[in-house]
Protein backbone atom coordinates (compact mmCIF):
# COMPACT_ATOMS: atom_id res chain seq x y z
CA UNK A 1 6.08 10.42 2.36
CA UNK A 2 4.37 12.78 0.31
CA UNK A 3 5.63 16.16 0.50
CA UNK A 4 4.17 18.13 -1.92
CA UNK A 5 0.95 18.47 -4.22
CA UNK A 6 3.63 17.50 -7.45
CA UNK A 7 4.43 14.49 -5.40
CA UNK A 8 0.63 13.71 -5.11
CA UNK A 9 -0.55 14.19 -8.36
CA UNK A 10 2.94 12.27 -9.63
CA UNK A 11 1.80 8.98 -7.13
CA UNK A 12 -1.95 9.18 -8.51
CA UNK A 13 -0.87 9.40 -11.87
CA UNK A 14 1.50 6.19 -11.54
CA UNK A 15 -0.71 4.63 -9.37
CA UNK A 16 -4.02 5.60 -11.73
CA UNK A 17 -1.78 3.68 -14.91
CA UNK A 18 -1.00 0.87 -13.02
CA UNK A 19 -5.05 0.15 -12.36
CA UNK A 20 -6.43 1.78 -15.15
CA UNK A 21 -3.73 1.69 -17.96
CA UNK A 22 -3.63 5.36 -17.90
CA UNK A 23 -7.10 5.69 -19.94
CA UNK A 24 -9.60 7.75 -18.43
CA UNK A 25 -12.35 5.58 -19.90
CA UNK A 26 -11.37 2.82 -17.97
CA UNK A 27 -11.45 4.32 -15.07
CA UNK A 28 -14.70 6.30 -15.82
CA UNK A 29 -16.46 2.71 -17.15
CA UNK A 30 -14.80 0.72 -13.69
CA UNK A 31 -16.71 3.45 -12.08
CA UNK A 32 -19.96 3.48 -13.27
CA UNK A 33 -19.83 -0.11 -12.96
CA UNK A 34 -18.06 -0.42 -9.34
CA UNK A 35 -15.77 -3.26 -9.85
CA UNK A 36 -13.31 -4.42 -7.62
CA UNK A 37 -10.12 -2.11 -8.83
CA UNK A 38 -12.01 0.89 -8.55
CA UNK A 39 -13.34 0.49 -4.67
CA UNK A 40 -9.39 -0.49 -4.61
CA UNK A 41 -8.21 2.51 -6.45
CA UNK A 42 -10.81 5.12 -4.27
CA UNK A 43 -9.43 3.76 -1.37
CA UNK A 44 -5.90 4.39 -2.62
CA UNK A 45 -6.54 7.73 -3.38
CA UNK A 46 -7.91 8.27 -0.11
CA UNK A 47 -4.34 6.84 1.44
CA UNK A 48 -2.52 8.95 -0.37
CA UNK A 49 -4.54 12.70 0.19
CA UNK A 50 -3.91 11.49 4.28
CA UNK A 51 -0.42 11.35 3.57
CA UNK A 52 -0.09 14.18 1.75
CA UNK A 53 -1.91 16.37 4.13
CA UNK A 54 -0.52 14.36 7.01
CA UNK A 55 3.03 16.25 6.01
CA UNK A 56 2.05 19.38 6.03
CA UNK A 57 1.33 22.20 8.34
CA UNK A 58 -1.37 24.36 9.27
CA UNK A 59 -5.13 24.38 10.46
CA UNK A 60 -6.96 23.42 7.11
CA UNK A 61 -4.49 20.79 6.51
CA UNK A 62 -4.83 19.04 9.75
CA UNK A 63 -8.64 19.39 8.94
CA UNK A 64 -8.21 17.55 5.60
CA UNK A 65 -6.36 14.85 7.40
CA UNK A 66 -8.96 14.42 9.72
CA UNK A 67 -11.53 14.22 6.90
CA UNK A 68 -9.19 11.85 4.70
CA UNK A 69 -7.72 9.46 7.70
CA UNK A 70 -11.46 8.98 8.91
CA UNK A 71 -12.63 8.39 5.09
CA UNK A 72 -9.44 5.57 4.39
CA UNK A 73 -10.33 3.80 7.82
CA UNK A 74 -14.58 3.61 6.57
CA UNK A 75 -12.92 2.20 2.70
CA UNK A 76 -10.77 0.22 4.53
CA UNK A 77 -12.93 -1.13 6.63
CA UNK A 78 -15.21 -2.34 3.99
CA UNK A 79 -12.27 -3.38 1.87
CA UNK A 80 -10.58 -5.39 4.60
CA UNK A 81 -7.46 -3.11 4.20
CA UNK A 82 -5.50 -1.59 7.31
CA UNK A 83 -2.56 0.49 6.02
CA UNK A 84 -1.55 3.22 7.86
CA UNK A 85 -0.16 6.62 5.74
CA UNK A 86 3.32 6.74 4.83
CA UNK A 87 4.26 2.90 4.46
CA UNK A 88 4.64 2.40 0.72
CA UNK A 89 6.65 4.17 -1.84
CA UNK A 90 5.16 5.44 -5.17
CA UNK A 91 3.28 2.41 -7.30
CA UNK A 92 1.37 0.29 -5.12
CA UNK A 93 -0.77 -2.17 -7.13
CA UNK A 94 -3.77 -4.08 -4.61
CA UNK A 95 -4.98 -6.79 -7.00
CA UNK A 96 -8.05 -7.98 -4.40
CA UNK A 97 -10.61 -7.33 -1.94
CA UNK A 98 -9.16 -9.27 1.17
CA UNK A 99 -7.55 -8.34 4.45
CA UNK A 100 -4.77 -6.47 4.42
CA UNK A 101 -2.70 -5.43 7.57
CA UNK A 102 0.66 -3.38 7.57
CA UNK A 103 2.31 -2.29 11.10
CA UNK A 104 2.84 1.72 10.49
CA UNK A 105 6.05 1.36 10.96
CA UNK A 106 7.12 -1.04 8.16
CA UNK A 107 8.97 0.20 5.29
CA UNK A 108 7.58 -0.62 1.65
CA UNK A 109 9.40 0.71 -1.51
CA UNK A 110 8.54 1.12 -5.12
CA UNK A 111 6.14 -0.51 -7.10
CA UNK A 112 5.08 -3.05 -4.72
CA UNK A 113 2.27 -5.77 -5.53
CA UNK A 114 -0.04 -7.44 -3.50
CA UNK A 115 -2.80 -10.18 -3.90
CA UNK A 116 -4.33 -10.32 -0.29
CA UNK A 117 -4.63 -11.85 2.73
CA UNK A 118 -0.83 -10.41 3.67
CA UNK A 119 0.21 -9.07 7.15
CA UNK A 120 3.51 -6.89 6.95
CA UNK A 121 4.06 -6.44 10.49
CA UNK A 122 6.41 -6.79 13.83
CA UNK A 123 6.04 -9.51 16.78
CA UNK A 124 4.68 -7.20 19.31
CA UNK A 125 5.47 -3.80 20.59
CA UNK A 126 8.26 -2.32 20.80
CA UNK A 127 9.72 -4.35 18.44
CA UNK A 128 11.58 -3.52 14.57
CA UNK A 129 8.81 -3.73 11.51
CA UNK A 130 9.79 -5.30 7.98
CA UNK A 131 11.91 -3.19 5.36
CA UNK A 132 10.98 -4.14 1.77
CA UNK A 133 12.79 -2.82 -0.91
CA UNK A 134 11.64 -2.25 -4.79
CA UNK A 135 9.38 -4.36 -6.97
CA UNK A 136 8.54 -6.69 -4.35
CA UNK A 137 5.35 -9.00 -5.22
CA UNK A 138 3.85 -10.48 -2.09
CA UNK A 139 1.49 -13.80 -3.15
CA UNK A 140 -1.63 -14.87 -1.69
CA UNK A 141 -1.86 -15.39 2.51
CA UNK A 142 1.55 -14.54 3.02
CA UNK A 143 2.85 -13.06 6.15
CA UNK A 144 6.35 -10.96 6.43
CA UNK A 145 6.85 -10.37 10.27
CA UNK A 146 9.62 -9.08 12.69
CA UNK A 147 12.83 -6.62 12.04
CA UNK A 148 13.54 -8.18 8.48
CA UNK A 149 14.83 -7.04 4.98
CA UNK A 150 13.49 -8.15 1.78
CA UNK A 151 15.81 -7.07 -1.39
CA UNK A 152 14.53 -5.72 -4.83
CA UNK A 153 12.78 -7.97 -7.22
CA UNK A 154 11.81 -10.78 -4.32
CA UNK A 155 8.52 -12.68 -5.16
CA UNK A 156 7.37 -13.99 -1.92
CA UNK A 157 4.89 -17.10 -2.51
CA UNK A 158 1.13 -17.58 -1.32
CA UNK A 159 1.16 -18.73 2.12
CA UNK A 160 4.85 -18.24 3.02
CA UNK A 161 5.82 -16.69 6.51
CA UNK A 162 9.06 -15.00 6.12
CA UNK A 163 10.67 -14.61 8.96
CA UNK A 164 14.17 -14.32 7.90
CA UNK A 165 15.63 -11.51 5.99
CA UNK A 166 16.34 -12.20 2.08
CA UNK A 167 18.98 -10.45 0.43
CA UNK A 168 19.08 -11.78 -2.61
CA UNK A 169 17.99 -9.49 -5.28
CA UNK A 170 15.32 -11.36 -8.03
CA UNK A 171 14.42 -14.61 -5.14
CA UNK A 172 11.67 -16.38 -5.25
CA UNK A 173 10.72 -17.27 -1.59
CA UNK A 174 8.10 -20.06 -0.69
């Protein structure tokens, strides 16, 4: 959760080297051009203004979360993505254009990475959401789903449906 403008501008700025590697030509030139990491990285951005303004208090923040929660759910729409505020940790890295569904109330950490096609979620309501820890890389198609764990450093293969926690820091799961 994003507390604070420092925490903002400290998420964008990770988030902006991870797409962009830090230059601001690249991401002025993968904006004038519109390629896939910058509709990626705008709706990003998006995410994380909602959050921020999502935590705090007072009329013109609830107005700005309005403004940025309705703007994220138009990018996302055309993007495919449906991630609700306040599920992943600082460094999230979206390398394509394909659905994307997290439950809001699954747990992502640090530096996670993510190809497409993936559904983090639970198996119906009521029910616990996935927990993954640091440095996870989700592959292609893959689906993590019910009241699991997933240690740091777990590569989770394209396709795979994990449905059993994996505490093994460093696995490779397919």
């Amino acid at each position: 959760m994003i507390r604070s403008k420092k925490e903002l501008k400290e998420y964008l700025a990770c988030e902006r080297t991870l797409y962009f590697d830090g230059r601001r030509t690249a991401l002025f030139r993968a904006g004038l051009l519109g390629s896939k990491m910058y509709r990626i990285w705008r709706f990003q951005c998006t995410l994380r203004h909602a959050e921020y303004h999502k935590s705090q208090t007072g009329l013109w923040h609830k107005a700005a979360f309005a403004w940025y929660h309705r703007r994220k759910y138009t990018l996302g729409i055309r993007l495919g993505f449906e991630i609700p505020e306040n599920c992943f940790e600082k460094g999230l890295m979206i390398y394509h254009i394909a659905p994307i569904v997290v439950n809001e109330d699954a747990r992502i950490g640090q530096f996670c990475r993510i190809t497409g096609c993936c559904c983090i979620g639970n198996t119906g309501p009521d029910t616990p959401s996935p927990v993954l820890e640091s440095h996870v890389t989700l592959g292609w198609g893959c689906s993590i789903i019910g009241g699991i764990r997933v240690a740091d450093h777990v590569t989770v293969g394209a396709g795979c449906v994990l449905v059993k926690s994996v505490r093994h820091p460093g696995a490779h799961v397919a």
